[in-house]
PDB file of N, CA and C in Angstrom:
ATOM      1  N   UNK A   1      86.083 113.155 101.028  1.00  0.00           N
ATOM      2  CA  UNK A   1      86.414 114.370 100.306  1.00  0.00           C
ATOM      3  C   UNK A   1      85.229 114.740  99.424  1.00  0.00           C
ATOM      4  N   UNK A   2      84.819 116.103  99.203  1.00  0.00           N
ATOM      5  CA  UNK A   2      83.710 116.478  98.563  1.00  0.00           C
ATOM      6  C   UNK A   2      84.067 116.826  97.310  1.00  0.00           C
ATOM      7  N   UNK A   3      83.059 116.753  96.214  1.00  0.00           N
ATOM      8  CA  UNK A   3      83.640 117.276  95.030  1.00  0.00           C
ATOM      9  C   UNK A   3      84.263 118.561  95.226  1.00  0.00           C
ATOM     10  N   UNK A   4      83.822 119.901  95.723  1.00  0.00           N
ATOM     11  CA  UNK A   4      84.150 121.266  95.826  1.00  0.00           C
ATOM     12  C   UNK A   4      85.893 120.511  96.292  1.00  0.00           C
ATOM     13  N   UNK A   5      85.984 120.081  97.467  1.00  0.00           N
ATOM     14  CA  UNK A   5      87.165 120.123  97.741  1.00  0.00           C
ATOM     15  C   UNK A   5      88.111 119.342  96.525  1.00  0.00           C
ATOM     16  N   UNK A   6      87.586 118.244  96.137  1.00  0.00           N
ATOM     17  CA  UNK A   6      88.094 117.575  95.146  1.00  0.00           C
ATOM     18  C   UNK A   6      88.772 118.551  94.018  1.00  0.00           C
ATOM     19  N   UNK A   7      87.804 119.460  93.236  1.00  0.00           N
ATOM     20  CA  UNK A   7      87.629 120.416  92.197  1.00  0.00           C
ATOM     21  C   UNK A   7      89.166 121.483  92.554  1.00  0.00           C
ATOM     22  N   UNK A   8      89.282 121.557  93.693  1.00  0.00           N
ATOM     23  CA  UNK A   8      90.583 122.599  94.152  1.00  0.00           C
ATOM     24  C   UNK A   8      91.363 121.823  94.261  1.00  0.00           C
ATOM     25  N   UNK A   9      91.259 120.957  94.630  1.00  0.00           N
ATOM     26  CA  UNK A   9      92.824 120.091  94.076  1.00  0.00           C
ATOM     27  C   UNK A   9      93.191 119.663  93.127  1.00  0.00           C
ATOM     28  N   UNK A  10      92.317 119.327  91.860  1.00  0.00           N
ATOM     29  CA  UNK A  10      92.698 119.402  90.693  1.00  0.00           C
ATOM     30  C   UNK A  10      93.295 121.260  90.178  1.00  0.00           C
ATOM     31  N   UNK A  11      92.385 121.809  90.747  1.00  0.00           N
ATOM     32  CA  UNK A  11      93.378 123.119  90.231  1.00  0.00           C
ATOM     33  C   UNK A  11      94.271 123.383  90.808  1.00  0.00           C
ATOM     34  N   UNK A  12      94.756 122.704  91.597  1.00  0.00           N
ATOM     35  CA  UNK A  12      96.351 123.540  92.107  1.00  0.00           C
ATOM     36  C   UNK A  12      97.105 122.300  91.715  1.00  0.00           C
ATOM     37  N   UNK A  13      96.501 121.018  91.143  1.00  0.00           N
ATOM     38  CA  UNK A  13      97.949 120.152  91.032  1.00  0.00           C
ATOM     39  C   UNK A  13      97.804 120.343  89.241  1.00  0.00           C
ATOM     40  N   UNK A  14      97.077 121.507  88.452  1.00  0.00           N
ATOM     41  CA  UNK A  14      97.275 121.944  87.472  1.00  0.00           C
ATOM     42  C   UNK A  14      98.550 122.733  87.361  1.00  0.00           C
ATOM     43  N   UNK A  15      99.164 123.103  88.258  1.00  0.00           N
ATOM     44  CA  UNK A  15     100.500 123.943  88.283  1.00  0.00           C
ATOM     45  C   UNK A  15     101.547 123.396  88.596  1.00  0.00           C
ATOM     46  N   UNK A  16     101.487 121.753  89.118  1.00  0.00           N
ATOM     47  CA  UNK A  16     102.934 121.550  89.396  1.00  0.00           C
ATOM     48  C   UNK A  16     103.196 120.575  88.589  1.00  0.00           C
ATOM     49  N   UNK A  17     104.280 120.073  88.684  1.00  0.00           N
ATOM     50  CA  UNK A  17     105.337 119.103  87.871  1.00  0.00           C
ATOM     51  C   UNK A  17     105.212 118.021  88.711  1.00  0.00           C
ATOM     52  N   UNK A  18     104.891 116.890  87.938  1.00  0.00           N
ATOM     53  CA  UNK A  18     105.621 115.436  88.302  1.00  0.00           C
ATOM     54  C   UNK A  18     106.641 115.199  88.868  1.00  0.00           C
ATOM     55  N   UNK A  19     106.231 114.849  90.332  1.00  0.00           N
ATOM     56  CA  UNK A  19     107.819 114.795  91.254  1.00  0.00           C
ATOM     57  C   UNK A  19     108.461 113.242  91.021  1.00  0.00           C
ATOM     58  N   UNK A  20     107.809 112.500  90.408  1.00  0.00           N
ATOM     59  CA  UNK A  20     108.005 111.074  90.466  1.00  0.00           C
ATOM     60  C   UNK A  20     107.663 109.982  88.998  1.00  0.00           C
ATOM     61  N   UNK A  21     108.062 109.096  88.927  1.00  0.00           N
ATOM     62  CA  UNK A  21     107.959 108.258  87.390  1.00  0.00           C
ATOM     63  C   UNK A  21     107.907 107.008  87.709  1.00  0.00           C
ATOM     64  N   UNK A  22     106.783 106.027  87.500  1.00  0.00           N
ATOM     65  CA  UNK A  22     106.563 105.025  87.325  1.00  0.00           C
ATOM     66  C   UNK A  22     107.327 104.789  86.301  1.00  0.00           C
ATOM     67  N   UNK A  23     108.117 103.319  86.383  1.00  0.00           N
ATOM     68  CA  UNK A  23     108.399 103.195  85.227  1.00  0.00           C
ATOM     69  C   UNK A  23     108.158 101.331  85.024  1.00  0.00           C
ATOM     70  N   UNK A  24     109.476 100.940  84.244  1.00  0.00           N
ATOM     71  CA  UNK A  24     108.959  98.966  84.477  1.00  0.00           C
ATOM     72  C   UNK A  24     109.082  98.448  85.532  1.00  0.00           C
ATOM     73  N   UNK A  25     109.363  98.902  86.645  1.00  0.00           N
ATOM     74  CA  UNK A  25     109.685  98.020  87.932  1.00  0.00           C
ATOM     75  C   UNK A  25     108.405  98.104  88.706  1.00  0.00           C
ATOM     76  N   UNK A  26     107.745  99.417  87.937  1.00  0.00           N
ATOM     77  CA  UNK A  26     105.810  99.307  88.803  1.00  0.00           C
ATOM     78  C   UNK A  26     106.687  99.696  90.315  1.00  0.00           C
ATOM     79  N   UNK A  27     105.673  99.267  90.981  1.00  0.00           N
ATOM     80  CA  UNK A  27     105.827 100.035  92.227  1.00  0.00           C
ATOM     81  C   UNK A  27     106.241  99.115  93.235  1.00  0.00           C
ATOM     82  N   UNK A  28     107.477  99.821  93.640  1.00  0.00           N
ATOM     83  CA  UNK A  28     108.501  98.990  94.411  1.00  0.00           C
ATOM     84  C   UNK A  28     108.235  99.629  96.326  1.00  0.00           C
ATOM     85  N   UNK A  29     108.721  98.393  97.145  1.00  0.00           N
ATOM     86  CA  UNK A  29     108.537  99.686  98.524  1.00  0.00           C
ATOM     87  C   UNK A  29     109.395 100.705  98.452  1.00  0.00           C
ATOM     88  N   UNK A  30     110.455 100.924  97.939  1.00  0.00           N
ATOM     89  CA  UNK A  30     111.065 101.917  97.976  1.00  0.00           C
ATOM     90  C   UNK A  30     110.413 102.852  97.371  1.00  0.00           C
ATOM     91  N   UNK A  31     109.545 102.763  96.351  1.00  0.00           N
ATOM     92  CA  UNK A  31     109.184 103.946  95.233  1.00  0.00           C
ATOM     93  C   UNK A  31     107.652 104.562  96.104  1.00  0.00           C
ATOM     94  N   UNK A  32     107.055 103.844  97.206  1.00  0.00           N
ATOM     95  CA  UNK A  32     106.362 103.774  97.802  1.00  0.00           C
ATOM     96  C   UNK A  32     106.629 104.624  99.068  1.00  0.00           C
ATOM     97  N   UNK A  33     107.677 104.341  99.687  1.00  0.00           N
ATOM     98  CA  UNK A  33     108.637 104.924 100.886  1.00  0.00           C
ATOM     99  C   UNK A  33     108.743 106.449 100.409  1.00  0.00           C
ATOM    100  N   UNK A  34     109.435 106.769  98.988  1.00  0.00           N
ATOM    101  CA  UNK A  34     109.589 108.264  98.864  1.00  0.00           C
ATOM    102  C   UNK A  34     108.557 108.346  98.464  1.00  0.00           C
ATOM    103  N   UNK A  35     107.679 108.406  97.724  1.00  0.00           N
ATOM    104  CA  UNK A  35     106.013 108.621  97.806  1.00  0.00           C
ATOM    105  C   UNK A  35     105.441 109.398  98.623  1.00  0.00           C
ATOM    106  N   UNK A  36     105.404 108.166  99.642  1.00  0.00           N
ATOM    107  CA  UNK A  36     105.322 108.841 100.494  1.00  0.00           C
ATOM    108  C   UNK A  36     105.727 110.019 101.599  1.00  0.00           C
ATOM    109  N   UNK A  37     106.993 110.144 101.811  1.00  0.00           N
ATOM    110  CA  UNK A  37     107.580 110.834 102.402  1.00  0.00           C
ATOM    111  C   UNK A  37     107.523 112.321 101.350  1.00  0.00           C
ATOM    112  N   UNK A  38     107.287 112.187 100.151  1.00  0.00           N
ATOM    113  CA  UNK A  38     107.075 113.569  99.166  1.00  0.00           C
ATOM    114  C   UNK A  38     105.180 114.239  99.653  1.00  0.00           C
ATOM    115  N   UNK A  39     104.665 113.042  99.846  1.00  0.00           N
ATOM    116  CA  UNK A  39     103.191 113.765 100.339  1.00  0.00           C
ATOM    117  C   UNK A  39     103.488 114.369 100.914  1.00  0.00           C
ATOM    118  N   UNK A  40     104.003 113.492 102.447  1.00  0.00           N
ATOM    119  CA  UNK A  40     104.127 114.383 103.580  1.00  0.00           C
ATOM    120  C   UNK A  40     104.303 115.708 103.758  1.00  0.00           C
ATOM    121  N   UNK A  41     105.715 115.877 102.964  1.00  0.00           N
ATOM    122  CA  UNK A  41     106.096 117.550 102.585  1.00  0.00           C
ATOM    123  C   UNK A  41     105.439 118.345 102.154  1.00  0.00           C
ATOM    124  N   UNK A  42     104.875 117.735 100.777  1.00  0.00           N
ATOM    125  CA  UNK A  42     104.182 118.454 100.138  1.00  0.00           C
ATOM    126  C   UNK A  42     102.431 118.593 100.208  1.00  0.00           C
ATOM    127  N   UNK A  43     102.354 117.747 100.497  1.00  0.00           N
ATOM    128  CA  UNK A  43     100.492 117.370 100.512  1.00  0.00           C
ATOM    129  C   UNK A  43      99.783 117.035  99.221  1.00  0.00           C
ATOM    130  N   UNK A  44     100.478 117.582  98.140  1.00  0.00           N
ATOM    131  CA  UNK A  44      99.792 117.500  97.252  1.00  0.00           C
ATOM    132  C   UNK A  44     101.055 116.831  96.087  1.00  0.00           C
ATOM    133  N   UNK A  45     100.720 115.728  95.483  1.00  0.00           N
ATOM    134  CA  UNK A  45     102.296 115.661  94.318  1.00  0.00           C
ATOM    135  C   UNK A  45     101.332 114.758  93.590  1.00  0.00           C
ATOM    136  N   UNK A  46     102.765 115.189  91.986  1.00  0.00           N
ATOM    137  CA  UNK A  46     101.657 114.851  90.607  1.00  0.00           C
ATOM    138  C   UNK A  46     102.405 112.927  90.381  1.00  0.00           C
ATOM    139  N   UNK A  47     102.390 112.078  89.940  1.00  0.00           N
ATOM    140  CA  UNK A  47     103.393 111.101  89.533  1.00  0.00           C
ATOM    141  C   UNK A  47     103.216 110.753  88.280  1.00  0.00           C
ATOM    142  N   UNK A  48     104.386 111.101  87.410  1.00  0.00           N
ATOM    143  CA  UNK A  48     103.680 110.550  85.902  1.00  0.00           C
ATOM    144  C   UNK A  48     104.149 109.059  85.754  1.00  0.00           C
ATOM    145  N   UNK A  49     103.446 108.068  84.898  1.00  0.00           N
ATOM    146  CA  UNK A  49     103.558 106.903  84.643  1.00  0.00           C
ATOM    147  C   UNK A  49     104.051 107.014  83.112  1.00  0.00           C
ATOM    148  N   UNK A  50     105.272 106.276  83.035  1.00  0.00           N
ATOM    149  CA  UNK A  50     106.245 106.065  81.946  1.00  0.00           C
ATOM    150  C   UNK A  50     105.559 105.100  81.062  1.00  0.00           C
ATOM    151  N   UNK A  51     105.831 105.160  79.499  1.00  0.00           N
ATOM    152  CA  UNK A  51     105.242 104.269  78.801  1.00  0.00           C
ATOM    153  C   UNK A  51     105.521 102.451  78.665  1.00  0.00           C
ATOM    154  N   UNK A  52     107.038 102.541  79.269  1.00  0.00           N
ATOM    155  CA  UNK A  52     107.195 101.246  79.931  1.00  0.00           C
ATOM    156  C   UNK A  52     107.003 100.488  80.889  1.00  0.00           C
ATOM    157  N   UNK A  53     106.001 101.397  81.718  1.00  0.00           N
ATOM    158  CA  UNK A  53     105.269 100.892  82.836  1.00  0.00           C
ATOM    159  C   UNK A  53     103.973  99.835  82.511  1.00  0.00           C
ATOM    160  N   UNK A  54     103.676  98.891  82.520  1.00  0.00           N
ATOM    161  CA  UNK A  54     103.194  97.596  82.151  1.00  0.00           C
ATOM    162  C   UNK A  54     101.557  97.615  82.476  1.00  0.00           C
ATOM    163  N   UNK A  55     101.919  98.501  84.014  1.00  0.00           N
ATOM    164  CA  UNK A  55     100.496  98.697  84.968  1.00  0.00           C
ATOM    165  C   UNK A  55      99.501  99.530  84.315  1.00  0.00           C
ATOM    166  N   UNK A  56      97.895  99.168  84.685  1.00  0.00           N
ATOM    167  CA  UNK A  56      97.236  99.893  84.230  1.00  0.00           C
ATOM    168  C   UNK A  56      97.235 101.599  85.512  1.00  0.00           C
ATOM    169  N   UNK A  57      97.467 102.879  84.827  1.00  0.00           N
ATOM    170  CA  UNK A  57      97.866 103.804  85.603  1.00  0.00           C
ATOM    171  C   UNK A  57      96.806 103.787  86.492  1.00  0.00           C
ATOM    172  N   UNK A  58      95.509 103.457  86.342  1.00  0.00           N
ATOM    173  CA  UNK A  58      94.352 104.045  87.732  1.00  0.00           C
ATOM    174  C   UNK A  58      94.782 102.440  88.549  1.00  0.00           C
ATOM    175  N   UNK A  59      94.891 101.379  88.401  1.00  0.00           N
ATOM    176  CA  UNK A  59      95.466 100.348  89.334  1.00  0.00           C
ATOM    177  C   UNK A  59      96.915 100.610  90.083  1.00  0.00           C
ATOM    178  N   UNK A  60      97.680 101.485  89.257  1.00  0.00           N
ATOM    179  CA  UNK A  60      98.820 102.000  90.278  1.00  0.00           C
ATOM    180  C   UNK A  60      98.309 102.869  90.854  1.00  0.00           C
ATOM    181  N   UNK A  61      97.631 103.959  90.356  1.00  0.00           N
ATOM    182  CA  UNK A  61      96.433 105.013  91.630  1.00  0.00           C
ATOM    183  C   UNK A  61      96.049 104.505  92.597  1.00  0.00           C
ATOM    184  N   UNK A  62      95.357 103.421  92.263  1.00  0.00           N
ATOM    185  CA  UNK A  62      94.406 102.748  93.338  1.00  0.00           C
ATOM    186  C   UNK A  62      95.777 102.346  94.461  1.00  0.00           C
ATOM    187  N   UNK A  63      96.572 101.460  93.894  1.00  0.00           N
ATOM    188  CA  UNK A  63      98.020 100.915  95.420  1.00  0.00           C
ATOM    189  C   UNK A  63      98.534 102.093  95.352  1.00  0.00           C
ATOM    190  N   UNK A  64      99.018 103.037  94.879  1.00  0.00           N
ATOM    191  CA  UNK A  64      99.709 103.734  95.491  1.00  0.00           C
ATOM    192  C   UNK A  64      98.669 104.869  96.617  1.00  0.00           C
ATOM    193  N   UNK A  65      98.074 105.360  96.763  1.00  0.00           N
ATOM    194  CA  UNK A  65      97.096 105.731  97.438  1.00  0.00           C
ATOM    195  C   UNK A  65      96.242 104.715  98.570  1.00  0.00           C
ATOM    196  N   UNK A  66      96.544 103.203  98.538  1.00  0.00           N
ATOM    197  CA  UNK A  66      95.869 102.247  99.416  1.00  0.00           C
ATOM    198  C   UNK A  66      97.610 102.397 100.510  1.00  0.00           C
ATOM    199  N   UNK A  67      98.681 102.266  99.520  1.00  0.00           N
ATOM    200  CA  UNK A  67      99.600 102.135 100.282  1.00  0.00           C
ATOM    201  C   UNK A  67     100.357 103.365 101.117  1.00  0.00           C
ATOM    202  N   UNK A  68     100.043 104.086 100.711  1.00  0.00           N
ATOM    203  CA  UNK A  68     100.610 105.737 101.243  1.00  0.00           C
ATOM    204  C   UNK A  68      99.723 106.356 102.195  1.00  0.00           C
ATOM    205  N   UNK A  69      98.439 105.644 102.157  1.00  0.00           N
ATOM    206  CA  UNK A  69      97.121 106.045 102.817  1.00  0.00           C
ATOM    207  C   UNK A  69      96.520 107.464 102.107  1.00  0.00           C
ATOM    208  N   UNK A  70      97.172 107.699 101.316  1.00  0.00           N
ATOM    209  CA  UNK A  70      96.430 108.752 100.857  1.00  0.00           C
ATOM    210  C   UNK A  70      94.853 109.295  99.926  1.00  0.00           C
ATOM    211  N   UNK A  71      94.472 110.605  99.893  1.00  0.00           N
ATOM    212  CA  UNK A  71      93.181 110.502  98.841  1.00  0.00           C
ATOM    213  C   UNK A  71      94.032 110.468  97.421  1.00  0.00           C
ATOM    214  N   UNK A  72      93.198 109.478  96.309  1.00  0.00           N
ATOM    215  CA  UNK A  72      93.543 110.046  94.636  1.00  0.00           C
ATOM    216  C   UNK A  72      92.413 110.760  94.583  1.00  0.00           C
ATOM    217  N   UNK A  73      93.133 112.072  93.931  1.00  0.00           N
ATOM    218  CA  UNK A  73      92.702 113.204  93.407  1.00  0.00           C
ATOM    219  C   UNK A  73      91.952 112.953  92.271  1.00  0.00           C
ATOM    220  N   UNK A  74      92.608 112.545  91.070  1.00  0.00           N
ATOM    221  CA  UNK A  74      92.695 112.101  90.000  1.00  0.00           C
ATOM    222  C   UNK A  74      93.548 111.462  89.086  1.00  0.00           C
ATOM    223  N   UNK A  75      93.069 111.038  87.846  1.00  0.00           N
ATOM    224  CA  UNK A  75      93.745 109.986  86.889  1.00  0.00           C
ATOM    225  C   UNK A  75      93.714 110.773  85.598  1.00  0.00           C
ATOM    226  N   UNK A  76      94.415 111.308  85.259  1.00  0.00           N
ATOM    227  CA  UNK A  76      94.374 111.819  83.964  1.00  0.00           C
ATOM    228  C   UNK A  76      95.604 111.083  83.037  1.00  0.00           C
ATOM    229  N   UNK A  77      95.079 110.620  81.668  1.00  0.00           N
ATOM    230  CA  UNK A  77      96.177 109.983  81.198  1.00  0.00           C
ATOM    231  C   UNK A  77      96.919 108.841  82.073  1.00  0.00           C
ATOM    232  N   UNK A  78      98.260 109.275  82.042  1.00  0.00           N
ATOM    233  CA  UNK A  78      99.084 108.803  82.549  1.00  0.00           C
ATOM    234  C   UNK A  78      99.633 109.716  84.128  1.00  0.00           C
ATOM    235  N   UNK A  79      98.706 110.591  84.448  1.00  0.00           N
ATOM    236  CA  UNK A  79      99.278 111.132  85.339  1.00  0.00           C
ATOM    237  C   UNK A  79      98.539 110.972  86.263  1.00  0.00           C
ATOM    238  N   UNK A  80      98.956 111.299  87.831  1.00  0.00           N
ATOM    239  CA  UNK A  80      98.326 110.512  88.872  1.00  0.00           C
ATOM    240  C   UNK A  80      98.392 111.677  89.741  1.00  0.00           C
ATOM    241  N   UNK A  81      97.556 112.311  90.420  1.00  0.00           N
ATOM    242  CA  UNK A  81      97.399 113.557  91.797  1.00  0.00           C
ATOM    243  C   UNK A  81      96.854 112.793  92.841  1.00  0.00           C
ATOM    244  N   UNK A  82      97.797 112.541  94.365  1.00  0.00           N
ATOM    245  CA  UNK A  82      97.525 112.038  95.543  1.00  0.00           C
ATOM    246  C   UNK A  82      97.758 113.652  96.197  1.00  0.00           C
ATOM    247  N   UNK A  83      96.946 113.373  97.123  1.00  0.00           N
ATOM    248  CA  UNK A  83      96.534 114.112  98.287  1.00  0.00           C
ATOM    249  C   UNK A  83      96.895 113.807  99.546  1.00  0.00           C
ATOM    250  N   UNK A  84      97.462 114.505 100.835  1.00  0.00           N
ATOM    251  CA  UNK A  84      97.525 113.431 101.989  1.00  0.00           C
ATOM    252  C   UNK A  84      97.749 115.293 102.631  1.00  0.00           C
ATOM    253  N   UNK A  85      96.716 114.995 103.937  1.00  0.00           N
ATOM    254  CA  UNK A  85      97.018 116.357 104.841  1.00  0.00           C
ATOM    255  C   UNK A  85      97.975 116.125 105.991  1.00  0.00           C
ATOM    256  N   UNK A  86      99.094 117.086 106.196  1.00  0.00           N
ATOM    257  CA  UNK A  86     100.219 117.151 106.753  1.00  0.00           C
ATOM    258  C   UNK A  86      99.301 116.954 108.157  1.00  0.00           C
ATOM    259  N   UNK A  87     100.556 115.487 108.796  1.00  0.00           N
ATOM    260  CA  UNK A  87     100.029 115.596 110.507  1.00  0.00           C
ATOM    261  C   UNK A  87      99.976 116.719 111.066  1.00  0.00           C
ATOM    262  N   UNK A  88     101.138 117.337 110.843  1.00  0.00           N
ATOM    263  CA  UNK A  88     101.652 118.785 111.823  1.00  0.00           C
ATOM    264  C   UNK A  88     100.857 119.997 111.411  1.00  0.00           C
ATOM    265  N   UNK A  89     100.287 120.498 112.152  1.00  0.00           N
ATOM    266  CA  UNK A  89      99.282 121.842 111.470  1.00  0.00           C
ATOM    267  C   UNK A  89     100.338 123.182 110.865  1.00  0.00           C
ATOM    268  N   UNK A  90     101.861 122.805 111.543  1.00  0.00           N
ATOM    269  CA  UNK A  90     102.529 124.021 111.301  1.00  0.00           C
ATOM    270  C   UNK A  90     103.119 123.743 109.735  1.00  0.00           C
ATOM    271  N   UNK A  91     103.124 122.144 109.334  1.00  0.00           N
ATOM    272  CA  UNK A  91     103.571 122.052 107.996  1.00  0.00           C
ATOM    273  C   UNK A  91     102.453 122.168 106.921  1.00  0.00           C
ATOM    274  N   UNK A  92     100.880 122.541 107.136  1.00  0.00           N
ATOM    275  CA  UNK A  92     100.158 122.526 106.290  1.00  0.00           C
ATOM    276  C   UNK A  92     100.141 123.890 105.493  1.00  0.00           C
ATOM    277  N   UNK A  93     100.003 123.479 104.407  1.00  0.00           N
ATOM    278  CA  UNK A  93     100.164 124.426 103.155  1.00  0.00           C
ATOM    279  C   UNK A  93      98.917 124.670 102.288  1.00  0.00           C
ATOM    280  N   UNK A  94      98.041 123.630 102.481  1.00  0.00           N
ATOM    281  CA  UNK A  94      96.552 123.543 101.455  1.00  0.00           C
ATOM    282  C   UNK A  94      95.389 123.348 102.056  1.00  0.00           C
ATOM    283  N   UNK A  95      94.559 124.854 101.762  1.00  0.00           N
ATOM    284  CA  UNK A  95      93.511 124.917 103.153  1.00  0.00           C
ATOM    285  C   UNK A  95      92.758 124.081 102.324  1.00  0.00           C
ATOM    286  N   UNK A  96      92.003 123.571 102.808  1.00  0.00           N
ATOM    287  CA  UNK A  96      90.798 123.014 101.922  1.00  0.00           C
ATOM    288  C   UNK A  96      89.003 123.646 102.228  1.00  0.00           C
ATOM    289  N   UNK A  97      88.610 123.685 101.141  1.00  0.00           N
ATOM    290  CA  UNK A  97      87.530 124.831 100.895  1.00  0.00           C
ATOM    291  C   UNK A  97      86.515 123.679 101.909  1.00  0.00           C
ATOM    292  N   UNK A  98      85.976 124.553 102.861  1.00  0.00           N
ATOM    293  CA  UNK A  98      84.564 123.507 103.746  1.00  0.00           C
ATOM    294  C   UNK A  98      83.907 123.011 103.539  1.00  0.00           C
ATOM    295  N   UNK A  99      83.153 121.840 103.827  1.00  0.00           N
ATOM    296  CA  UNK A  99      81.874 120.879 103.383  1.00  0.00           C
ATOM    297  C   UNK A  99      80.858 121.852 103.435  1.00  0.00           C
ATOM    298  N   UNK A 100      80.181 121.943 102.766  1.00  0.00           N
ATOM    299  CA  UNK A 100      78.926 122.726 102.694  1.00  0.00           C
ATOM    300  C   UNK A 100      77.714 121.418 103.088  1.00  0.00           C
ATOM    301  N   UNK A 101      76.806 122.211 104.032  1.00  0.00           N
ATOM    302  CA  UNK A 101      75.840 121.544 104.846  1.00  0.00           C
ATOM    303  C   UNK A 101      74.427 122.227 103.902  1.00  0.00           C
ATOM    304  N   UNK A 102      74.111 120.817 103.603  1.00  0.00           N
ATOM    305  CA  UNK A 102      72.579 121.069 102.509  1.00  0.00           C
ATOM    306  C   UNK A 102      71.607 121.136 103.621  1.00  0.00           C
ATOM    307  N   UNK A 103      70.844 122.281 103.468  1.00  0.00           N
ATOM    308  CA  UNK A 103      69.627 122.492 104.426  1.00  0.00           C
ATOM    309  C   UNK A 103      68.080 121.854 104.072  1.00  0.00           C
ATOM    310  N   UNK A 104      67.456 121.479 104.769  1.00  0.00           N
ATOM    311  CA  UNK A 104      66.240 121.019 104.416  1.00  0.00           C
ATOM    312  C   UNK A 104      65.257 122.133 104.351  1.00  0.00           C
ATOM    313  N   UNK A 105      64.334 121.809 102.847  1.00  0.00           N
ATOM    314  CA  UNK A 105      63.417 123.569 102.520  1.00  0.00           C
ATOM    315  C   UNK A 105      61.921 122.897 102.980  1.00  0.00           C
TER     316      UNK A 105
END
């Protein structure tokens, strides 16, 4: 993922809400299972980490994104933006801006 593309996904997961909450149980397969299955739909989802969550939040970034297969977007605070592009081309929702090819002068 390139920064440009990176940079647009922080601005569009500036508009949504936390579909999900870490909390003390850290990350369970189940919490992993809908995780995942919320990328899928969505492509893009925020997860906030609760203050009774024990974990350091970019080490739950890091597994939850190793385990979902997805890109982390970012770590802000306590909040977490995964990325994952829909298999199906008819469920994709988030174009992503093109790699730009550096020319030699």
């Amino acid at each position: 993922m390139t920064t440009k593309q990176r940079a647009y996904l922080k601005g569009l997961a500036m508009n949504i809400e936390p579909l999900f909450q870490c909390g003390k149980n850290s990350i369970t397969p189940e919490f992993v299972a809908a995780v995942s299955e919320a990328i899928e739909k969505h492509e893009i989802i925020k997860v906030s980490i609760l203050n009774n969550c024990l974990d350091d939040p970019k080490e739950v970034a890091r597994m939850l994104s190793e385990r979902t297969r997805s890109q982390l977007v970012q770590v802000i605070g306590k909040k977490i933006v995964l990325y994952k592009e829909a298999k199906d081309p008819k469920n994709r929702k988030i174009e992503l801006p093109k790699a730009s090819k550096k020319k030699d002068i």
